[in-house]
Protein backbone atom coordinates (compact mmCIF):
# COMPACT_ATOMS: atom_id res chain seq x y z
CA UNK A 1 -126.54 34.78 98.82
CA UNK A 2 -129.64 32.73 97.07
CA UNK A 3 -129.66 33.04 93.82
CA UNK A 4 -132.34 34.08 91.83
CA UNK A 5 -133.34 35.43 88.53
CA UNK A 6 -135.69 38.46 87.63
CA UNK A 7 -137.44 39.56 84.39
CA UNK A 8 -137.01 43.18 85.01
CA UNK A 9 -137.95 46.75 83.57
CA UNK A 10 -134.05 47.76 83.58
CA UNK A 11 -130.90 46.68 84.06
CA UNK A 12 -128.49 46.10 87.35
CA UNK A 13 -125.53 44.76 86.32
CA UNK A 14 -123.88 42.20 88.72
CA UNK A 15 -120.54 40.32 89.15
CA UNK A 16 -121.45 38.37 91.79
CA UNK A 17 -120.40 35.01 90.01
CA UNK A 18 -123.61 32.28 91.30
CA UNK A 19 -126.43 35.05 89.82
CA UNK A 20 -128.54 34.84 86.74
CA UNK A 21 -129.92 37.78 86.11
CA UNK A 22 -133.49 38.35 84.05
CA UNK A 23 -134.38 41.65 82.91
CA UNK A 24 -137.09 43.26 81.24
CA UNK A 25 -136.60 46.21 78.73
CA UNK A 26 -139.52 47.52 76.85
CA UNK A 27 -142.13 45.49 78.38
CA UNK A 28 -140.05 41.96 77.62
CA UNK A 29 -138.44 39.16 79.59
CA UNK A 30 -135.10 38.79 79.14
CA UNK A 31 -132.07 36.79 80.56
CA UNK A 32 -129.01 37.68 81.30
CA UNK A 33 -126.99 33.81 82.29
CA UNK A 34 -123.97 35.28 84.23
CA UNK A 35 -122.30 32.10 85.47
CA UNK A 36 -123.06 28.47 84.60
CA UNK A 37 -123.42 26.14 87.63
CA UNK A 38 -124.61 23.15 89.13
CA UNK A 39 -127.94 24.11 90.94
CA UNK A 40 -128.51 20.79 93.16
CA UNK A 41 -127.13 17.26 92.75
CA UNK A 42 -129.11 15.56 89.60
CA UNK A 43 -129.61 11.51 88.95
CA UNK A 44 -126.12 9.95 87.73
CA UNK A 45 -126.22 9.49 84.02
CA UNK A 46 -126.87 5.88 83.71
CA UNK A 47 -125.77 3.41 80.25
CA UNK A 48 -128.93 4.63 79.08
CA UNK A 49 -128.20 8.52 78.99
CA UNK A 50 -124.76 7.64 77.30
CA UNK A 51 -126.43 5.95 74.85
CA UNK A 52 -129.21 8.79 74.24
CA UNK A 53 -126.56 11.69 73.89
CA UNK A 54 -124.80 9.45 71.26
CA UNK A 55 -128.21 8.76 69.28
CA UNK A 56 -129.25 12.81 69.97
CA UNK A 57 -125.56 14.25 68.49
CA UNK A 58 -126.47 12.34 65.32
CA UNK A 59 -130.19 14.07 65.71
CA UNK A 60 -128.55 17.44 65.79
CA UNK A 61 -126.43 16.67 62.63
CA UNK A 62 -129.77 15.95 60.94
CA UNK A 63 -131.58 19.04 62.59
CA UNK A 64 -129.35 21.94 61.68
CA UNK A 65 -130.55 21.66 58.32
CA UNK A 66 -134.26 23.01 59.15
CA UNK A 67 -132.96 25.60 61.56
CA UNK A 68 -131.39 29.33 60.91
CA UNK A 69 -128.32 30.58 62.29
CA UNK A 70 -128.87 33.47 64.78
CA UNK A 71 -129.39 36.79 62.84
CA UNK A 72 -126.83 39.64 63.25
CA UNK A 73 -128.28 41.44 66.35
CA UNK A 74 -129.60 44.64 65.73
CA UNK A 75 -128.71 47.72 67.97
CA UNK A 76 -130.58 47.27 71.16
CA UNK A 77 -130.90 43.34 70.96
CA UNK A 78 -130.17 41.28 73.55
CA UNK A 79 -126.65 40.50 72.01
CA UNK A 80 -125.95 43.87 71.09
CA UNK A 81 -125.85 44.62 74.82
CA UNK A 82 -125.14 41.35 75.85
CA UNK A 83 -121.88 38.98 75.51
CA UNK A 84 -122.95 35.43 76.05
CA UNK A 85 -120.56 32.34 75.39
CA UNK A 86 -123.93 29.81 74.81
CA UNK A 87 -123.85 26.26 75.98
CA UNK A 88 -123.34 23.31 73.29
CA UNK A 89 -124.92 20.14 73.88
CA UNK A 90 -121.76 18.49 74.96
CA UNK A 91 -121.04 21.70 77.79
CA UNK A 92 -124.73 20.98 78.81
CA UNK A 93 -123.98 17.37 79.61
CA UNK A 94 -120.82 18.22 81.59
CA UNK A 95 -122.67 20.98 83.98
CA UNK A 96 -124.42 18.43 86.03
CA UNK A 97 -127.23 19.70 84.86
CA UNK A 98 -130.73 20.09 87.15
CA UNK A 99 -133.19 17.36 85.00
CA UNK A 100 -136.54 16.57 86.36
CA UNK A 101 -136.08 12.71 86.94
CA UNK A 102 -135.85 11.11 89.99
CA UNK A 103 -137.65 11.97 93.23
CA UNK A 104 -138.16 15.59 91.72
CA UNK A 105 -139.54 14.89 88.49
CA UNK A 106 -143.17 16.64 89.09
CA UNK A 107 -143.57 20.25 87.52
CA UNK A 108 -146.27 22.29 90.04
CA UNK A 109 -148.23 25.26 88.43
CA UNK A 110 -149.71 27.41 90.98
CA UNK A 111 -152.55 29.92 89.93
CA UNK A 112 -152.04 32.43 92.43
CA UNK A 113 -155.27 35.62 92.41
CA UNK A 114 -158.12 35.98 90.01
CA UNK A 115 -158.31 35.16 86.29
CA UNK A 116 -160.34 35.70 82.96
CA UNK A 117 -161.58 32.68 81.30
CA UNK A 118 -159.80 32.84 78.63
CA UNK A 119 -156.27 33.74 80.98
CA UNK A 120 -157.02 30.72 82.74
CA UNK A 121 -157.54 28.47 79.27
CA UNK A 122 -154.02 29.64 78.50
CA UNK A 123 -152.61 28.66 81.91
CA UNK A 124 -154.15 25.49 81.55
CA UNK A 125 -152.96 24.98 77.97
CA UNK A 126 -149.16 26.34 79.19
CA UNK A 127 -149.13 23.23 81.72
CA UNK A 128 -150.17 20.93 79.43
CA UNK A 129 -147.40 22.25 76.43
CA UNK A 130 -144.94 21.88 79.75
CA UNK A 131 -145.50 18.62 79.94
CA UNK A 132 -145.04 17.74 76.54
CA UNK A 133 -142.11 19.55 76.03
CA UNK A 134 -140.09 18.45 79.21
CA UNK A 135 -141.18 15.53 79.56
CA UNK A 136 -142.85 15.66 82.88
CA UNK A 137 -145.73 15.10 84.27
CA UNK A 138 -147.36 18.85 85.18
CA UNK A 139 -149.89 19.16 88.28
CA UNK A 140 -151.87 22.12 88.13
CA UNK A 141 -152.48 23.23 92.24
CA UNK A 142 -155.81 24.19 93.72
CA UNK A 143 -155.66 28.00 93.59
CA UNK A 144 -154.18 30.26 96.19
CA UNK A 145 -156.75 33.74 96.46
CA UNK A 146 -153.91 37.07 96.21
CA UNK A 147 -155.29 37.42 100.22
CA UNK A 148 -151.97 35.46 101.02
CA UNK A 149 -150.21 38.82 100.09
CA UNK A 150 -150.35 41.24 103.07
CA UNK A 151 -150.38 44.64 102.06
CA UNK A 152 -146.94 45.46 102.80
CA UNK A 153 -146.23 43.41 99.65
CA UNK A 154 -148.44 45.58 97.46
CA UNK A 155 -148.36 48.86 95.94
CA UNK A 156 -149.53 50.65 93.49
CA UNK A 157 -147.13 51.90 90.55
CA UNK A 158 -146.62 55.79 91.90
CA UNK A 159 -146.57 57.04 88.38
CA UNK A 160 -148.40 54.47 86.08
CA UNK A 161 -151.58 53.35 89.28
CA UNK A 162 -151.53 49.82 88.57
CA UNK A 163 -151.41 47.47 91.26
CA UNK A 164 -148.71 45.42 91.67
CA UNK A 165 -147.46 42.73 94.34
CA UNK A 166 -143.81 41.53 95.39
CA UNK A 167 -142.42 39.04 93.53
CA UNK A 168 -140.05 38.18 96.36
CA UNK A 169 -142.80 37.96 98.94
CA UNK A 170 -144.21 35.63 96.48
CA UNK A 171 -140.92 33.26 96.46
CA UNK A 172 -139.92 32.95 99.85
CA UNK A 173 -143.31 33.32 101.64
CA UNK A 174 -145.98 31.74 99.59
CA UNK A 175 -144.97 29.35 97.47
CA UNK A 176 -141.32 27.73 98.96
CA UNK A 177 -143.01 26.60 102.27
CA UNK A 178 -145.72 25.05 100.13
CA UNK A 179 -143.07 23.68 98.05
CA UNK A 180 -144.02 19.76 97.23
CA UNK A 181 -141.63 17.17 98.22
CA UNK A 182 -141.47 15.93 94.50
CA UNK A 183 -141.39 19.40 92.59
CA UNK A 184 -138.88 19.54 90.03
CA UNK A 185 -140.10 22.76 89.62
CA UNK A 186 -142.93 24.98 91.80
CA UNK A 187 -144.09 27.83 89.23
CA UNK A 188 -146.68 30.68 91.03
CA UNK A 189 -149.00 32.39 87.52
CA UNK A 190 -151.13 35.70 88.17
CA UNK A 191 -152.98 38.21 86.34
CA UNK A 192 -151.35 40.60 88.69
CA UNK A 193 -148.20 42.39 88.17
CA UNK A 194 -145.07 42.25 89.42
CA UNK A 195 -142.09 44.06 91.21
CA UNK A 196 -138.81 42.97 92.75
CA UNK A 197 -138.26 45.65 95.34
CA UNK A 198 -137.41 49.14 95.76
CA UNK A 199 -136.09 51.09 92.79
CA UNK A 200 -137.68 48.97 89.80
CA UNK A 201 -140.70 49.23 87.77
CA UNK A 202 -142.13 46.08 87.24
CA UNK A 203 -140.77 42.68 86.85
CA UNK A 204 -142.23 39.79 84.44
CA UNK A 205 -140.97 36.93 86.17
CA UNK A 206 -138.75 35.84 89.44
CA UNK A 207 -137.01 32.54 90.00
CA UNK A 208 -135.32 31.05 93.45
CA UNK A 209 -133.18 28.23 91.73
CA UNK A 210 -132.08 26.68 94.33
CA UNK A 211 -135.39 26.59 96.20
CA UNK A 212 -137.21 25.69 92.70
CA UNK A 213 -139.58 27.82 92.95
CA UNK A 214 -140.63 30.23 90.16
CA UNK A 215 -143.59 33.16 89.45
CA UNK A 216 -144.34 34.60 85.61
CA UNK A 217 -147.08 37.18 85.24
CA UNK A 218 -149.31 36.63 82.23
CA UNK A 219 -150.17 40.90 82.90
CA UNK A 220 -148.67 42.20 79.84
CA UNK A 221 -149.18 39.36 77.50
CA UNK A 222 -152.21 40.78 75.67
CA UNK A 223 -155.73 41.21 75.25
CA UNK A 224 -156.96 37.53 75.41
CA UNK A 225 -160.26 38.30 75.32
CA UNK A 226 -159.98 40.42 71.81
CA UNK A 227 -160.23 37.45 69.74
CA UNK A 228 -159.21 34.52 69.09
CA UNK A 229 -155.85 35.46 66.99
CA UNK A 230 -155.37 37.77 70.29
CA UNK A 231 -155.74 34.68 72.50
CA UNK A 232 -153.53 32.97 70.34
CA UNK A 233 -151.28 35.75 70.33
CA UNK A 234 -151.34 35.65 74.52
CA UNK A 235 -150.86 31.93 73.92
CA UNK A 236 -147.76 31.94 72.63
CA UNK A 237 -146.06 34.58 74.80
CA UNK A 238 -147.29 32.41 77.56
CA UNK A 239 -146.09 29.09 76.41
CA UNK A 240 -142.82 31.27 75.62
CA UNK A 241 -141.85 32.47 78.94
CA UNK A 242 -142.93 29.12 80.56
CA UNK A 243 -140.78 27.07 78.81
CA UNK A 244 -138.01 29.01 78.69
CA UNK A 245 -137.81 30.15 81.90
CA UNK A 246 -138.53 26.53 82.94
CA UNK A 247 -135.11 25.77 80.64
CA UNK A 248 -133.19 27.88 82.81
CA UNK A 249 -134.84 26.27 86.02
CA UNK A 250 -132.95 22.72 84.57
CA UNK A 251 -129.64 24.71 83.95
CA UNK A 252 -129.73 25.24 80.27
CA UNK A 253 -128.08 29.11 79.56
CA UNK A 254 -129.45 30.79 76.18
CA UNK A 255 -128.66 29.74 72.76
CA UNK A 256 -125.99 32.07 70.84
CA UNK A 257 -126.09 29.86 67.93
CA UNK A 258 -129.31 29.64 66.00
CA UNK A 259 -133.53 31.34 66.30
CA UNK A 260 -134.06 29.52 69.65
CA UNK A 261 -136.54 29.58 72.17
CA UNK A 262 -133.41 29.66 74.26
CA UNK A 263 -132.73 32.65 72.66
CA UNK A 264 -132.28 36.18 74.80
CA UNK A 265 -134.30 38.90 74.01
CA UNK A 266 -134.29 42.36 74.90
CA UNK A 267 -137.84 43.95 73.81
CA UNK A 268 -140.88 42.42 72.81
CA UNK A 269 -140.66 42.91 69.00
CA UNK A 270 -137.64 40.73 69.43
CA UNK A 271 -139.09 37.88 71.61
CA UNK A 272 -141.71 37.71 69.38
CA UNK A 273 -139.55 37.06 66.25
CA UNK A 274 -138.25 34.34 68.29
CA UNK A 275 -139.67 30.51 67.29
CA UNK A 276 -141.49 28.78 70.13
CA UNK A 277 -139.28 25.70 69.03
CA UNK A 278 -135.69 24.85 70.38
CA UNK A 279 -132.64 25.37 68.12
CA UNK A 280 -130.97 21.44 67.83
CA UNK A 281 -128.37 21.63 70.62
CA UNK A 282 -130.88 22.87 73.20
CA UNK A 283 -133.35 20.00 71.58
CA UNK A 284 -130.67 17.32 72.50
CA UNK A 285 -130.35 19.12 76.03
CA UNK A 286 -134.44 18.62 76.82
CA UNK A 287 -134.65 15.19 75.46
CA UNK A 288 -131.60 13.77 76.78
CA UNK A 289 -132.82 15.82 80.45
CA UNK A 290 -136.47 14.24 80.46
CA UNK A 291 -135.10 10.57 78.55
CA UNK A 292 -137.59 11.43 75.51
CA UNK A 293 -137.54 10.67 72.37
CA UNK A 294 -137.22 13.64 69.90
CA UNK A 295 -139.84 12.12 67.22
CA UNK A 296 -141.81 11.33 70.26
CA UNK A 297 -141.40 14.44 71.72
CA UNK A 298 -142.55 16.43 68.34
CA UNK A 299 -145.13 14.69 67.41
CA UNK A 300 -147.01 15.90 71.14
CA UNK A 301 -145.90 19.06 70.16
CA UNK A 302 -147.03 19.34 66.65
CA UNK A 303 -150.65 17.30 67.83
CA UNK A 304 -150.85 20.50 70.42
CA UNK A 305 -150.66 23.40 68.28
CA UNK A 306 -152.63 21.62 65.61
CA UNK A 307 -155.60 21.19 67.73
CA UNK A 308 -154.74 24.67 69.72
CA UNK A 309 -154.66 26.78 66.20
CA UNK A 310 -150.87 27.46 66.58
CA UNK A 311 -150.02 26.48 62.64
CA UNK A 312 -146.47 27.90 61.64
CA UNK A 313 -145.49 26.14 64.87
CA UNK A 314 -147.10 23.06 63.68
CA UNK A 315 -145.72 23.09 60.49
CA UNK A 316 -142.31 23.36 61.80
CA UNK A 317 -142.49 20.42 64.29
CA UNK A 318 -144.21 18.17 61.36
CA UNK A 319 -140.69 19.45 59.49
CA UNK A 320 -138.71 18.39 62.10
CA UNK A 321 -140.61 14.65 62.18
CA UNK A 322 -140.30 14.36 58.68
CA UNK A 323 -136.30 15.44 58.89
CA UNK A 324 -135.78 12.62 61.54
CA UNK A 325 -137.64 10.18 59.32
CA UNK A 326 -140.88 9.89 61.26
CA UNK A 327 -143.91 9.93 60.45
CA UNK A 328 -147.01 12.53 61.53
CA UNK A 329 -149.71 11.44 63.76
CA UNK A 330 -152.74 11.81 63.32
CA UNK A 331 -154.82 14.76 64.74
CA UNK A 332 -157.66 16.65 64.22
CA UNK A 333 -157.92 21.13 65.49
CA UNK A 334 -160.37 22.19 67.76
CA UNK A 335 -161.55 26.07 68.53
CA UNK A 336 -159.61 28.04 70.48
CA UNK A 337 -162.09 31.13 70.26
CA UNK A 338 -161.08 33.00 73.36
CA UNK A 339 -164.13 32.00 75.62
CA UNK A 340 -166.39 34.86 76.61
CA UNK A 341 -166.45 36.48 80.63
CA UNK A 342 -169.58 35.81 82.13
């Protein structure tokens, strides 16, 4: 069977042993990493990538003094409901992990219906922050109107009236025969929300993995518009779900051992506590999977959220250069007032 993985508004547990499993519990996307496997044949490990994961283990050592532990979970947290074994650097490098090198190096982001302004600033500023953090370079696709969706992939939610379309429609009929020959990754975003099929409420996000292709809903993100710490606000839980759910796309399982973006959650209060930034091992596993860096790869982080308003991320990532003995670039912020509908 293809596997795939859902952010989903309750939980079907599953022992089929090539699933990964999202879920969504109190208006959150959550994972649930059942069985580690190779997805697809990735680009041998050359001299070069031996020498990197020597270079990033000493990186790590250096790192884990900036970074906490994970907290105790709390009842209902994702690993109070959860066991999860997590997945070291060195188990990461002995999956054969999916990296986006090679002929598939190209991340695709697909706006799929009708946005706000200030919904389509953050989708534009998620593909950017993609790029930056994997790596990669990140084409954003001419838009696709939510016409390709016939109506027998649409409904309306029979008790809460808000329109929804089929996530799987969206995987298998609209975006994998459109899939580019040099995706590393085909991601569908819409205003619209989701739902996996019969029997379930709403889902947050879908992923084929083996077909690469991917859909998040920015629906229950926030109030964009509000102001601009709301557009912030949607900011982040966009650039959260992207990358992370883009992590999973390139094999990596979530983080058991420190506050990770990598991290599981299991209601929004919790994914929120969550840092935007990548616990050390799971550092090593993006930087030694897109050959980058990790001063490099900070210092385009930290520039971003300077100049998008995002500060206690900045400050951590100008922590993390100063920890590796770099040194900060230079950068001036810019507005990120949520722009006004016209």
């Amino acid at each position: 069977m293809e596997p795939k993985i859902n952010a989903r508004s309750k939980l079907r547990p599953s022992r089929r042993t090539l699933t990964l499993l999202l879920s969504a519990m109190a208006g959150l996307l959550i994972v649930a990493c059942l069985r580690q496997f190779p997805l697809s044949p990735s680009v041998a490990d050359s001299p070069s990538d031996r020498t990197r994961a020597k270079q990033l283990k000493v990186a790590v050592e250096k790192l884990k003094s900036i970074h906490k532990t994970i907290r105790k979970p709390k009842p209902g947290d994702w690993l109070d409901r959860h066991y999860e074994p997590g997945q070291t650097f060195a188990r990461y490098l002995n999956s054969n992990p999916v990296r986006p090198i090679g002929v598939r190096s190209i991340i695709y982001v697909q706006p799929l219906g009708a946005f706000t302004k200030s919904q389509r600033k953050s989708i534009s500023l998620a593909a950017e922050f993609m790029g930056l953090y994997f790596n990669t370079k990140v084409v954003i696709r001419k838009d696709l109107p939510l016409t390709v969706i016939p109506p027998a992939a649409r409904r309306v939610h029979p008790q809460w009236k808000v329109k929804q379309i089929l996530s799987t429609y969206v995987l298998d009929k609209v975006l994998y025969p459109r899939l580019p020959k040099d995706a590393a990754a085909y991601i569908a975003f819409t205003a619209s929300d989701l739902w996996p099929g019969a029997g379930w409420n709403f889902v947050f996000g879908q992923a084929s993995l083996r077909k690469r292709v991917g859909v998040w809903s920015v629906h229950r993100n926030g109030e964009p518009d509000k102001s601009p710490a709301d557009f912030r606000l949607f900011l982040l839980r966009t650039l959260k779900t992207a990358t992370h759910e883009t992590g999973h796309m390139f094999t990596m399982l979530h983080c058991t051992a420190y506050e990770c973006n990598m991290c599981g959650s299991n209601h929004r209060q919790e994914s929120d506590s969550r840092p935007i930034a990548l616990g050390p091992e799971c550092m090593a596993k993006v930087c030694w999977a897109g050959r980058i860096d990790p001063i490099k790869r900070f210092s385009g982080l930290y520039t971003f959220c300077v100049k998008t308003g995002l500060k206690p991320q900045a400050a951590f990532y100008a922590k993390s250069i100063e920890t590796l003995g770099g040194k900060l670039p230079t950068t001036q912020p810019v507005s990120t007032s949520a722009p006004q509908n016209r």
